[in-house]
C-alpha atoms as a PDB file:
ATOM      1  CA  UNK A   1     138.020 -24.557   6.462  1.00  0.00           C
ATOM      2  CA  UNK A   2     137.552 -27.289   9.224  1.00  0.00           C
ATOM      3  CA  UNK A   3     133.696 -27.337  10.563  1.00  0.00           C
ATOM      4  CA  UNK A   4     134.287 -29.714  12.820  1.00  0.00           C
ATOM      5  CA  UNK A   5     133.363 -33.985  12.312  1.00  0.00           C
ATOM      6  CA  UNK A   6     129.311 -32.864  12.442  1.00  0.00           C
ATOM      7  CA  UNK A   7     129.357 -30.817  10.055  1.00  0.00           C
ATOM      8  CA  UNK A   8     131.591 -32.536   7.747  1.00  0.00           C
ATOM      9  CA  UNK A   9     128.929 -35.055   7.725  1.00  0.00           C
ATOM     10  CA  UNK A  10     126.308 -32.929   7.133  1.00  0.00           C
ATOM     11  CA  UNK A  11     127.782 -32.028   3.515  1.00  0.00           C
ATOM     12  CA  UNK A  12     129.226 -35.402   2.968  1.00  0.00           C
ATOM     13  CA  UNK A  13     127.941 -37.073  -0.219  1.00  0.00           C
ATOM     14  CA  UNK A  14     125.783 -34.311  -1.211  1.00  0.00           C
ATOM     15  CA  UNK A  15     125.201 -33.007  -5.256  1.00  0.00           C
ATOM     16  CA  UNK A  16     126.209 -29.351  -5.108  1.00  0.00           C
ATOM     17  CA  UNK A  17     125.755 -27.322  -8.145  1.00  0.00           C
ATOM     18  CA  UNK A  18     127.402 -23.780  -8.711  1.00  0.00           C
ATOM     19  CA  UNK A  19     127.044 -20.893 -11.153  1.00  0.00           C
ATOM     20  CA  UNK A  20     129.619 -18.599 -12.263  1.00  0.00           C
ATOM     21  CA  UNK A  21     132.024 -21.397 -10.816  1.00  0.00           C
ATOM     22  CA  UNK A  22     135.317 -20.553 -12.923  1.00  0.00           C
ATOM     23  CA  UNK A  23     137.062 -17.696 -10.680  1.00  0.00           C
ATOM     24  CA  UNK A  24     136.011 -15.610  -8.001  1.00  0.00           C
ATOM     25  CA  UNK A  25     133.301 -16.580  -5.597  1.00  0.00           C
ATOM     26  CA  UNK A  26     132.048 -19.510  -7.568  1.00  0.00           C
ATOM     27  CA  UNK A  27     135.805 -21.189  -7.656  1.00  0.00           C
ATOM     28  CA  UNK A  28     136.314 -20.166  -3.806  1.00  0.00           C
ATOM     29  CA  UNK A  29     132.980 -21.969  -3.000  1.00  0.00           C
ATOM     30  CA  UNK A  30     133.789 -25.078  -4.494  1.00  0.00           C
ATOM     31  CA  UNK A  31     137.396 -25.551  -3.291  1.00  0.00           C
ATOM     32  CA  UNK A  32     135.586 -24.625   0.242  1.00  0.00           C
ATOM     33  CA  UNK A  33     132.991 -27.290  -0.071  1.00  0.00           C
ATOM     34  CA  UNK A  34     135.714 -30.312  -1.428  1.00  0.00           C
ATOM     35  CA  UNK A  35     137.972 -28.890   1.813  1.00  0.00           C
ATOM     36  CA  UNK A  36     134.994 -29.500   4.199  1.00  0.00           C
ATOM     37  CA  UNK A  37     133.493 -32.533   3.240  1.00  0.00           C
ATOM     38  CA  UNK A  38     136.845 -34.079   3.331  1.00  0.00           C
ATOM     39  CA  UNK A  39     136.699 -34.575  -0.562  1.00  0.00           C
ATOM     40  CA  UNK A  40     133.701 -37.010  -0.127  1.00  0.00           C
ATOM     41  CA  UNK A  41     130.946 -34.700  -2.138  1.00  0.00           C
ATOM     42  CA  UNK A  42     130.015 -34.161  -5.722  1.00  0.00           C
ATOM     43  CA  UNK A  43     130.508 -31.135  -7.593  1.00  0.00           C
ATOM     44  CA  UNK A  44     128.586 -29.599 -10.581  1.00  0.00           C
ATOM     45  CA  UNK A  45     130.269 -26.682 -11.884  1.00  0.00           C
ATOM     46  CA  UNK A  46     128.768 -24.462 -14.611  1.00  0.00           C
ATOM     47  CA  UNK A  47     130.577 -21.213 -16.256  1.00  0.00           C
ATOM     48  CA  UNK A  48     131.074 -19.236 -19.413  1.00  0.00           C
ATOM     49  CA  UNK A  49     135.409 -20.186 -19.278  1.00  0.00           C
ATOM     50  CA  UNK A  50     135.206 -24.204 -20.060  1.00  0.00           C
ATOM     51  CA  UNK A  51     138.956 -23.618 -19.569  1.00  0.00           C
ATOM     52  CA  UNK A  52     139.021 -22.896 -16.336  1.00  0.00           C
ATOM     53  CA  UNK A  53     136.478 -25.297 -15.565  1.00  0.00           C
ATOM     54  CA  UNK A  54     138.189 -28.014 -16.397  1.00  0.00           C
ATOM     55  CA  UNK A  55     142.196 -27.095 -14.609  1.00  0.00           C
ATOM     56  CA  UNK A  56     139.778 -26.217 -11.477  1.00  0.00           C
ATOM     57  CA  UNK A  57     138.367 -30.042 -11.832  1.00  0.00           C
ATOM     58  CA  UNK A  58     141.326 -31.604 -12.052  1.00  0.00           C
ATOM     59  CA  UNK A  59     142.681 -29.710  -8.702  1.00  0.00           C
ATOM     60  CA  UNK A  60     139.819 -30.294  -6.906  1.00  0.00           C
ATOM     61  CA  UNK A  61     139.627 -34.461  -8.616  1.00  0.00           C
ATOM     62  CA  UNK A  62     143.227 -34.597  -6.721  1.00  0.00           C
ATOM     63  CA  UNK A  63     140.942 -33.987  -3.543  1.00  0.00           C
ATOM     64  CA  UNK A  64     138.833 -36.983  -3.823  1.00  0.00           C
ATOM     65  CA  UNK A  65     135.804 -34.730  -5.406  1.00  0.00           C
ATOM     66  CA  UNK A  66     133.563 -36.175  -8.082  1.00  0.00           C
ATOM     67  CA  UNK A  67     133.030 -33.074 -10.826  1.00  0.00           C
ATOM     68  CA  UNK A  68     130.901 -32.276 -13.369  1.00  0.00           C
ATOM     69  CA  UNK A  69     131.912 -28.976 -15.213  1.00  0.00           C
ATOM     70  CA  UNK A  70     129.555 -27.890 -18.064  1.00  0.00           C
ATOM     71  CA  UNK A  71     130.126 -24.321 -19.926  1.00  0.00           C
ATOM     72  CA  UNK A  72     126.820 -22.149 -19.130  1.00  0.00           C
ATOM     73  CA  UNK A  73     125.611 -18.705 -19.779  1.00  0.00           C
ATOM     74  CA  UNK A  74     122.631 -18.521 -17.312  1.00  0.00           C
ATOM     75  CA  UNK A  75     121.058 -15.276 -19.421  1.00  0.00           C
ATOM     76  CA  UNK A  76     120.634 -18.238 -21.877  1.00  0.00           C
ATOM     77  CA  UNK A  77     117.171 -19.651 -21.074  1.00  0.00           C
ATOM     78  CA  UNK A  78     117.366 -22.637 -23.676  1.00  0.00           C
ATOM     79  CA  UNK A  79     121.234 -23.087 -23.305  1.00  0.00           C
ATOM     80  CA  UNK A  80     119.954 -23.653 -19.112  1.00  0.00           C
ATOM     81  CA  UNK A  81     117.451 -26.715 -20.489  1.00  0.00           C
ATOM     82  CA  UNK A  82     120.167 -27.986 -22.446  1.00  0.00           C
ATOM     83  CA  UNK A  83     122.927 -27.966 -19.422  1.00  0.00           C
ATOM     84  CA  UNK A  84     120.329 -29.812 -17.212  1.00  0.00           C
ATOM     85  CA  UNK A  85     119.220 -32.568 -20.127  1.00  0.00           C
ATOM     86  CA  UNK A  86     123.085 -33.070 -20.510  1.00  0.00           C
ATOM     87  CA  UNK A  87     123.586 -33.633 -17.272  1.00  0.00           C
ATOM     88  CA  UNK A  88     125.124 -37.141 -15.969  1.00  0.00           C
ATOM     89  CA  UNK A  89     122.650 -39.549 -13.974  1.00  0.00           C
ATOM     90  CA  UNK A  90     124.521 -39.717 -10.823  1.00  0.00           C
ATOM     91  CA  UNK A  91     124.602 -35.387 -10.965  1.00  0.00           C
ATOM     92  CA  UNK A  92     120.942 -35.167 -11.465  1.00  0.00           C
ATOM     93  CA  UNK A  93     119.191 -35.042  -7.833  1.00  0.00           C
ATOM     94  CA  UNK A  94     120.726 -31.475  -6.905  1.00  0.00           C
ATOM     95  CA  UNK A  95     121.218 -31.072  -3.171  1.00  0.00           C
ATOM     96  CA  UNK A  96     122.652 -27.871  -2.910  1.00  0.00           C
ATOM     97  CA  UNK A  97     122.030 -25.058  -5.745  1.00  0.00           C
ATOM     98  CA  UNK A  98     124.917 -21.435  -5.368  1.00  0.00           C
ATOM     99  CA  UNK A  99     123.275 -19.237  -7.563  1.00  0.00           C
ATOM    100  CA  UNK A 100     126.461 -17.312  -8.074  1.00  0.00           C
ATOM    101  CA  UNK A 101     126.682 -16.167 -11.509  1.00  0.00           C
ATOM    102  CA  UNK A 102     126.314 -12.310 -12.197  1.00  0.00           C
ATOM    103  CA  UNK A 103     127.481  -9.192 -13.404  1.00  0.00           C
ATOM    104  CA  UNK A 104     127.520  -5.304 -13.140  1.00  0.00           C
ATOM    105  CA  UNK A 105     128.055  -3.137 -16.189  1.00  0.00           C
ATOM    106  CA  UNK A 106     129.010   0.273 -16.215  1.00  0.00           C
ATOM    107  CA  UNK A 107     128.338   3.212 -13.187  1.00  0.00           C
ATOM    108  CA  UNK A 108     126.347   5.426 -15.728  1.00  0.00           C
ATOM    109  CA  UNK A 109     123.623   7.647 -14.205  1.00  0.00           C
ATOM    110  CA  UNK A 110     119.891   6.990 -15.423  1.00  0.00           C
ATOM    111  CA  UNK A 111     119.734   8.648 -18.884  1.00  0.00           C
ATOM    112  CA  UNK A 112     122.488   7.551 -20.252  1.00  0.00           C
ATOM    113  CA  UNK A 113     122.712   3.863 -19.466  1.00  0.00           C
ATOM    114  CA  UNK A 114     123.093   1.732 -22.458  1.00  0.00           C
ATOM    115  CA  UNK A 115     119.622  -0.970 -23.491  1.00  0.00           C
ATOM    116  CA  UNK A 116     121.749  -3.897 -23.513  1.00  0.00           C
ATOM    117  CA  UNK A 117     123.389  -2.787 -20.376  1.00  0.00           C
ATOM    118  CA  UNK A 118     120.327  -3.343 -18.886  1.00  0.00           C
ATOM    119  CA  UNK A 119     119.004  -6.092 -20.508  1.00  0.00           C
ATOM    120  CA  UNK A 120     121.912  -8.144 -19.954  1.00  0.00           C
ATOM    121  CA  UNK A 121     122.238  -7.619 -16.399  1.00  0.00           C
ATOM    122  CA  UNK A 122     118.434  -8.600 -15.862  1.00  0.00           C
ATOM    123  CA  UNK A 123     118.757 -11.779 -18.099  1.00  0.00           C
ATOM    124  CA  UNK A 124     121.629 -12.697 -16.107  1.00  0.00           C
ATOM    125  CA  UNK A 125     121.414 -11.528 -12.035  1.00  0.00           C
ATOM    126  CA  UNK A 126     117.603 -12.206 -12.505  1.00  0.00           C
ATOM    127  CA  UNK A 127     115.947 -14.326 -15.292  1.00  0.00           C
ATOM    128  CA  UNK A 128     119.105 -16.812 -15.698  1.00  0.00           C
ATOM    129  CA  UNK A 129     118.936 -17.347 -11.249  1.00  0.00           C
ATOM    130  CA  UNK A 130     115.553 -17.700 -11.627  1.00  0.00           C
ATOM    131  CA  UNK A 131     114.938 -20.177 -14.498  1.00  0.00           C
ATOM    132  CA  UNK A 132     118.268 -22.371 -12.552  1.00  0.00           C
ATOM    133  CA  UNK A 133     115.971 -21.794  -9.052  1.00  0.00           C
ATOM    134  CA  UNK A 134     112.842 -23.116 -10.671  1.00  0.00           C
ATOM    135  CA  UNK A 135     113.864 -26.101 -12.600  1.00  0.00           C
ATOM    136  CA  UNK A 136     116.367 -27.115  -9.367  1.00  0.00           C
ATOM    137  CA  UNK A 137     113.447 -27.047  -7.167  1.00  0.00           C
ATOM    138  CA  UNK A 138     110.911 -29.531  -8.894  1.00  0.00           C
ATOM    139  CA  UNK A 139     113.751 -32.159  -8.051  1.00  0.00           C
ATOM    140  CA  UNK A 140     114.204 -31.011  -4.325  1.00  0.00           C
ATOM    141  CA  UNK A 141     110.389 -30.786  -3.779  1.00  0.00           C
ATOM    142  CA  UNK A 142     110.015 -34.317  -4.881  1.00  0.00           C
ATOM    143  CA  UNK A 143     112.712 -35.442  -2.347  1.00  0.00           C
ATOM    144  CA  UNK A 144     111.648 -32.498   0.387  1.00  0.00           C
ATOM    145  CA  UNK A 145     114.869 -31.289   1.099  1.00  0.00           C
ATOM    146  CA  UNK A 146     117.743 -29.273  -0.412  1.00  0.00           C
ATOM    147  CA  UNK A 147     119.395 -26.149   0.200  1.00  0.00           C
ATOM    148  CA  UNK A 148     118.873 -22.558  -2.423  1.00  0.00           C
ATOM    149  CA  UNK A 149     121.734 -20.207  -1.257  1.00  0.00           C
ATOM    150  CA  UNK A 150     120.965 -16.829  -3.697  1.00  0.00           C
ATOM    151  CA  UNK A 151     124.327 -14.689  -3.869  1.00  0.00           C
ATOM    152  CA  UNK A 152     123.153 -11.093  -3.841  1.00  0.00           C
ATOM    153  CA  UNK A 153     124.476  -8.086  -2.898  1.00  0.00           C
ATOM    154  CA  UNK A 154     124.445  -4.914  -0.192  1.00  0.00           C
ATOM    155  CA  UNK A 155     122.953  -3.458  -3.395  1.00  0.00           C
ATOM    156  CA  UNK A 156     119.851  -5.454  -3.136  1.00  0.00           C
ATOM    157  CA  UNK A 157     119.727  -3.836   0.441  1.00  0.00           C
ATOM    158  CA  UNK A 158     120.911  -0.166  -0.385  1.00  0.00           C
ATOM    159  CA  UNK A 159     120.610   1.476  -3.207  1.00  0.00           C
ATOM    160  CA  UNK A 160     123.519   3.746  -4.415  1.00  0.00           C
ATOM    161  CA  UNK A 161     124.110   6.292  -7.779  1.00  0.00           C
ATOM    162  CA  UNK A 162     125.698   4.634 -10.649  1.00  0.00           C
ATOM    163  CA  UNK A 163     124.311   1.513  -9.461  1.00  0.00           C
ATOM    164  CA  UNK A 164     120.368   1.729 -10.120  1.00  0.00           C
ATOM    165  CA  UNK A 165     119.818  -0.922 -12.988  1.00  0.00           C
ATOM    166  CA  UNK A 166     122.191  -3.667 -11.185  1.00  0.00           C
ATOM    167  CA  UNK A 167     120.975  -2.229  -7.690  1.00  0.00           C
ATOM    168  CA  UNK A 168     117.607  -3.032  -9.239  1.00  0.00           C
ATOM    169  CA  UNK A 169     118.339  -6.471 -10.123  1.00  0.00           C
ATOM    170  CA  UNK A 170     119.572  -7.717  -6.780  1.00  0.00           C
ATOM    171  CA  UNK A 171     116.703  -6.232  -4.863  1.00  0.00           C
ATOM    172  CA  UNK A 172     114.573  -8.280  -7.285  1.00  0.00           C
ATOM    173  CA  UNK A 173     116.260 -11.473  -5.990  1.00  0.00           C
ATOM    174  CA  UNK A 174     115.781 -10.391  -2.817  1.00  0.00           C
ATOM    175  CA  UNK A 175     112.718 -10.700  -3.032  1.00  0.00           C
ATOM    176  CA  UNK A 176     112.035 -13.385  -5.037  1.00  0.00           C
ATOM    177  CA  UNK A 177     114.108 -15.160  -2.600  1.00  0.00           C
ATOM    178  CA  UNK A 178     111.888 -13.733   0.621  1.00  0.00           C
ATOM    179  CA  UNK A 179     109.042 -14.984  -1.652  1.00  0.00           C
ATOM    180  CA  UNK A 180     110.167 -18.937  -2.558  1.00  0.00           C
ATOM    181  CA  UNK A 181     111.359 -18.907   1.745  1.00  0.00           C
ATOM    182  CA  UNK A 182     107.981 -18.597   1.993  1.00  0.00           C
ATOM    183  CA  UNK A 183     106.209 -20.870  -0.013  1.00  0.00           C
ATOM    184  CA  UNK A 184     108.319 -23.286   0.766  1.00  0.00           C
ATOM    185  CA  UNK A 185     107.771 -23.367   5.043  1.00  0.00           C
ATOM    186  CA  UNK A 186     106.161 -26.598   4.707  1.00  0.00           C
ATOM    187  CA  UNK A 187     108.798 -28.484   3.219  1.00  0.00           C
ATOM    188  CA  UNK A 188     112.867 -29.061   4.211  1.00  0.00           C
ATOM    189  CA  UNK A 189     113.659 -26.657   1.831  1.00  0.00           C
ATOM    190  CA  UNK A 190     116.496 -24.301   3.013  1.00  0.00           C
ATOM    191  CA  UNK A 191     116.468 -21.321   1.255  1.00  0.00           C
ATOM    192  CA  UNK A 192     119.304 -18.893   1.958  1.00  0.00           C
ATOM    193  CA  UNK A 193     120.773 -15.399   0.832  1.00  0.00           C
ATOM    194  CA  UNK A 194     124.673 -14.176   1.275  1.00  0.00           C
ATOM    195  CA  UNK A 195     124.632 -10.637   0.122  1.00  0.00           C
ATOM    196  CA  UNK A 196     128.425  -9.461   0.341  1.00  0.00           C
ATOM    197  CA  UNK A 197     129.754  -6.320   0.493  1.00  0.00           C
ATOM    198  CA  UNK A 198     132.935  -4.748  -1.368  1.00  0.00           C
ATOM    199  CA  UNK A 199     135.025  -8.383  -2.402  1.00  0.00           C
ATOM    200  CA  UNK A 200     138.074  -8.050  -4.343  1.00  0.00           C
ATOM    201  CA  UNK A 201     137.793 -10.294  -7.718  1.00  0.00           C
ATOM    202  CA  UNK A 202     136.828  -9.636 -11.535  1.00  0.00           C
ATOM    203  CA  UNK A 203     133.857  -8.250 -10.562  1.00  0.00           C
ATOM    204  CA  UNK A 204     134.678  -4.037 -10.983  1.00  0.00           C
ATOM    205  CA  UNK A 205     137.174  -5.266 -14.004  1.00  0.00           C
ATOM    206  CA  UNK A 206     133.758  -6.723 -16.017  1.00  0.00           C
ATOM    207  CA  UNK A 207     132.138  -3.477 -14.758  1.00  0.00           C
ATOM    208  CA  UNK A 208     134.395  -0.735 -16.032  1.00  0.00           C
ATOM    209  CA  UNK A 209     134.996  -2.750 -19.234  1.00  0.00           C
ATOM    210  CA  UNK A 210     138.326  -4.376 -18.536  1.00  0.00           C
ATOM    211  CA  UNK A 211     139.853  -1.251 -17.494  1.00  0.00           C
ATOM    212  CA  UNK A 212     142.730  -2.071 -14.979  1.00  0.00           C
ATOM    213  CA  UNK A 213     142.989   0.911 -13.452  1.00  0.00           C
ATOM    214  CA  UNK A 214     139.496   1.682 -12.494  1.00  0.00           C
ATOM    215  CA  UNK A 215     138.591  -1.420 -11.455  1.00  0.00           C
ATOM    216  CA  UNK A 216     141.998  -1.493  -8.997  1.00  0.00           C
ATOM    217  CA  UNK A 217     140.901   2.246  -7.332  1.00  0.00           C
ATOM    218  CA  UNK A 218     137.750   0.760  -6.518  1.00  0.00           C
ATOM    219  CA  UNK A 219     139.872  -0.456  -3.681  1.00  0.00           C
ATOM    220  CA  UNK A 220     142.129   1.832  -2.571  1.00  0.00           C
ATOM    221  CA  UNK A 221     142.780   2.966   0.934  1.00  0.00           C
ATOM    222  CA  UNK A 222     141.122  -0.226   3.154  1.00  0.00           C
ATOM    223  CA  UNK A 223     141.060  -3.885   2.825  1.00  0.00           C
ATOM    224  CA  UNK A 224     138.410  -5.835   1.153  1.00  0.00           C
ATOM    225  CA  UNK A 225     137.127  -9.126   1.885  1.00  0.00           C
ATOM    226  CA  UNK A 226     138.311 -12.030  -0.408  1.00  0.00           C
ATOM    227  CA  UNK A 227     136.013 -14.607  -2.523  1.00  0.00           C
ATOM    228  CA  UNK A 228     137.330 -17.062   0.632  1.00  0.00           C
ATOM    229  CA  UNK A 229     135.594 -15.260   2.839  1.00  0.00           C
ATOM    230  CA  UNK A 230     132.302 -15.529   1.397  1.00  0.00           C
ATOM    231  CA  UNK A 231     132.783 -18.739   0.482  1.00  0.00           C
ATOM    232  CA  UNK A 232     133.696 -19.688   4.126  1.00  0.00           C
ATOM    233  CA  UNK A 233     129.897 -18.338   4.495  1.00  0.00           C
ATOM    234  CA  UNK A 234     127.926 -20.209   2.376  1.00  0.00           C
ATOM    235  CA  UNK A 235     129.655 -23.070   3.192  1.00  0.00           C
ATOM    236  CA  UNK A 236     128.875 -22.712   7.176  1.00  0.00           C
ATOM    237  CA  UNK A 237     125.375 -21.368   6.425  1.00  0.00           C
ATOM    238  CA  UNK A 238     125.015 -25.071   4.267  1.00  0.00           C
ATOM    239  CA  UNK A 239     126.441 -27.679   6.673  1.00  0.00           C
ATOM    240  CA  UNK A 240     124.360 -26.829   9.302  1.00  0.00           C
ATOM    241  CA  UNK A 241     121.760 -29.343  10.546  1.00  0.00           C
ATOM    242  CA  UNK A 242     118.736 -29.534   8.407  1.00  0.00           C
ATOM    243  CA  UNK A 243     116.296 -27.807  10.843  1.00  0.00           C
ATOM    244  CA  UNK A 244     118.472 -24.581  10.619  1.00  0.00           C
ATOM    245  CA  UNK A 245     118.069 -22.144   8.196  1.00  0.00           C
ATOM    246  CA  UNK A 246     120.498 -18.915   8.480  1.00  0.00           C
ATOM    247  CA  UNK A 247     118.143 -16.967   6.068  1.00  0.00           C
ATOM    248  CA  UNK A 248     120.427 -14.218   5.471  1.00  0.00           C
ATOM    249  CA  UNK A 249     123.998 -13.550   6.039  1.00  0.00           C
ATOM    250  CA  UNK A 250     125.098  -9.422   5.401  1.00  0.00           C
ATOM    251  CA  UNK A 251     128.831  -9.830   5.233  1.00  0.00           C
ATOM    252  CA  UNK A 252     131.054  -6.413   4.606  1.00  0.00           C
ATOM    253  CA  UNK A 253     134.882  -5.544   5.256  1.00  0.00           C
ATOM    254  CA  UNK A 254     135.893  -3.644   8.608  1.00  0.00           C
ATOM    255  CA  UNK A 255     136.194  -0.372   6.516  1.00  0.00           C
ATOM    256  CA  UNK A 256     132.087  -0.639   5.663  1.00  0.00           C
ATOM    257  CA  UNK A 257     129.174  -0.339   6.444  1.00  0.00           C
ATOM    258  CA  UNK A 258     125.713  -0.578   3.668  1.00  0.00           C
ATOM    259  CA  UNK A 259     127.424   1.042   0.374  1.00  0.00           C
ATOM    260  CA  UNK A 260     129.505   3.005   2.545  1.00  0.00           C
ATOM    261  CA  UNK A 261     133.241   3.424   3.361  1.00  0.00           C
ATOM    262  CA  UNK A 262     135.176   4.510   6.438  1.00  0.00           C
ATOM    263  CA  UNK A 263     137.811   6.170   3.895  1.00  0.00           C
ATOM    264  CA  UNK A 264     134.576   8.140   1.858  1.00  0.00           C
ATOM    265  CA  UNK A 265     131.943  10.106   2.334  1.00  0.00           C
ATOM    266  CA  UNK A 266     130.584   8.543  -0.898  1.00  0.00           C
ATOM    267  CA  UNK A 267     129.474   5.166  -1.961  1.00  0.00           C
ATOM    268  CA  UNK A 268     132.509   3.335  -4.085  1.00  0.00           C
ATOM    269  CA  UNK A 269     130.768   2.563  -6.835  1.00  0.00           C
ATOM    270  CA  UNK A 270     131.021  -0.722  -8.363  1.00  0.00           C
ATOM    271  CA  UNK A 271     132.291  -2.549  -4.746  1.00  0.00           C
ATOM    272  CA  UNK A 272     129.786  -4.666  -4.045  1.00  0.00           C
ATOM    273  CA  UNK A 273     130.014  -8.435  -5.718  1.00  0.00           C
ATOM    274  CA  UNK A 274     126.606  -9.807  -6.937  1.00  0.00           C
END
C-alpha cells in the first residue's frame, strides 16, 4: 500500500508490536506496515506458531525491516511478563501496540456451551489484550505518545445466536477501549478500534474445530474481505498525523451489513474475525 511520502514518514522508524502475528490479520498487518514505511520500521511480532514467525521474518528482513519474533500465548498472564523482560533493548519503547490475537470457539447456544470454551476465549480476546494494553502503556505514558489499535469485531457491536460468550468478549473490549480513549485525552495517546466484519482466514476453521467444511460454508454465496484489507486499515488509521485519531473504523464486505448478509435472512455464524 503506498500512503503517499507524508505518511511514510509518519511510520518511519517507529517500534510496532503485533499479536496473533503468524497468519491472518496479524501477518497482513505487518507485511502492510514494512510496505509503507519503505522497510525503514521495526517490527515485534508475537504468536503461538514460532515457525511461522520466523519464515515471515526473514521475508519481511529481505524488506529492510528490523524483527523481533517471540512465541506468545496472550491468555498466559506470566508467559506476557516473560515476553516483555525478554525483550531486546532497541524493541523496548513500543510505539505502536495491534492487539490482534483472538479466537472464537464453537456456535453452541447458552446451555450447552462448554467451561473452558468460555474461559479460554475471555483469557484470550479479553484478559491477555488487556494485561499487553496495560503494561504497553506505562512506556507510552512516560514518552506521551503512541498509538493502541484494539482489533474487535461487528460482534462487539451486534450481538448474534451462537455467538453470545465471544460476542460478549468483544463488547468488553469495546469498552474497555471507549474507557482507556478516555482517560487518556490529556496525553498523545491514540487509541483506536478496527472491528471487521466477515474476513476470510483461520478464524471459522479454529471455531468449528478444524472442520474444513464448515468453516468453508461460512462463506458461501458473496465475497468476503481479506486480512489485506483490514490491514490496509489499521495501517492508514496509524500513519496519520499525531493530532488525528480515527477512533473507530466498522469495516464489512459489500454483501453485509451488522451480522447480517445480503444472501441470508440469518446471521452467518462464526463470520466475523476478532
Amino acid at each position: 500500500m503506498s500512503l503517499g511520502p507524508q505518511a511514510q514518514a509518519n511510520l518511519e522508524q517507529k517500534t510496532v508490536l503485533i499479536t496473533g502475528a503468524s497468519a491472518g490479520i496479524g501477518e497482513a498487518i505487518a507485511r502492510e506496515f514494512v510496505e509503507a514505511a519503505g522497510g525503514n520500521i521495526r517490527l515485534v511480532l508475537a504468536a503461538r506458531r514460532a515457525d511461522r514467525l520466523a519464515e515471515l521474518s526473514r521475508q519481511l528482513k529481505q524488506s529492510g525491516a528490523q524483527v523481533h519474533t517471540a512465541e506468545l500465548d496472550v491468555s498466559d498472564r506470566a508467559k506476557i511478563n516473560a515476553f516483555f523482560a525478554a525483550l531486546p533493548p532497541d524493541y523496548r519503547n513500543i510505539d505502536v501496540l495491534v492487539n490482534n490475537a483472538g479466537k472464537a470457539l464453537g456456535v453452541e447456544h447458552a446451555g450447552n456451551i462448554r467451561d473452558e470454551d468460555v474461559e479460554e476465549m475471555f483469557s484470550t480476546n479479553v484478559i491477555g489484550l488487556i494485561k499487553m494494553t496495560q503494561t504497553v502503556i506505562r512506556g507510552m505514558k512516560e514518552r506521551n505518545s503512541g498509538d493502541i489499535v484494539q482489533v474487535g469485531s461487528i460482534a462487539g457491536i451486534e450481538s448474534y445466536p451462537g455467538g453470545s460468550i465471544y460476542c460478549a468478549t468483544k463488547s468488553a473490549v469495546r469498552s474497555f477501549t471507549q474507557a482507556i480513549r478516555k482517560e487518556l485525552i490529556s496525553t498523545r495517546i491514540r487509541v483506536m478500534e478496527i472491528d471487521p466484519g466477515a474476513v476470510e482466514t483461520e478464524f471459522s476453521l479454529v471455531r468449528f474445530g478444524g472442520d474444513a467444511t464448515k468453516a468453508s460454508k461460512v462463506y458461501e454465496g458473496y465475497e468476503p474481505l481479506s486480512a489485506k484489507d483490514i490491514a490496509d486499515v489499521v495501517v492508514f488509521n496509524c500513519s496519520r498525523r499525531a493530532n488525528v485519531v480515527v477512533a473507530e473504523s466498522v469495516v464489512f464486505p459489500t454483501a453485509q451489513a451488522g451480522s447480517y448478509h445480503r444472501h441470508r435472512s440469518e446471521p452467518r455464524e462464526g463470520t466475523e474475525k476478532n
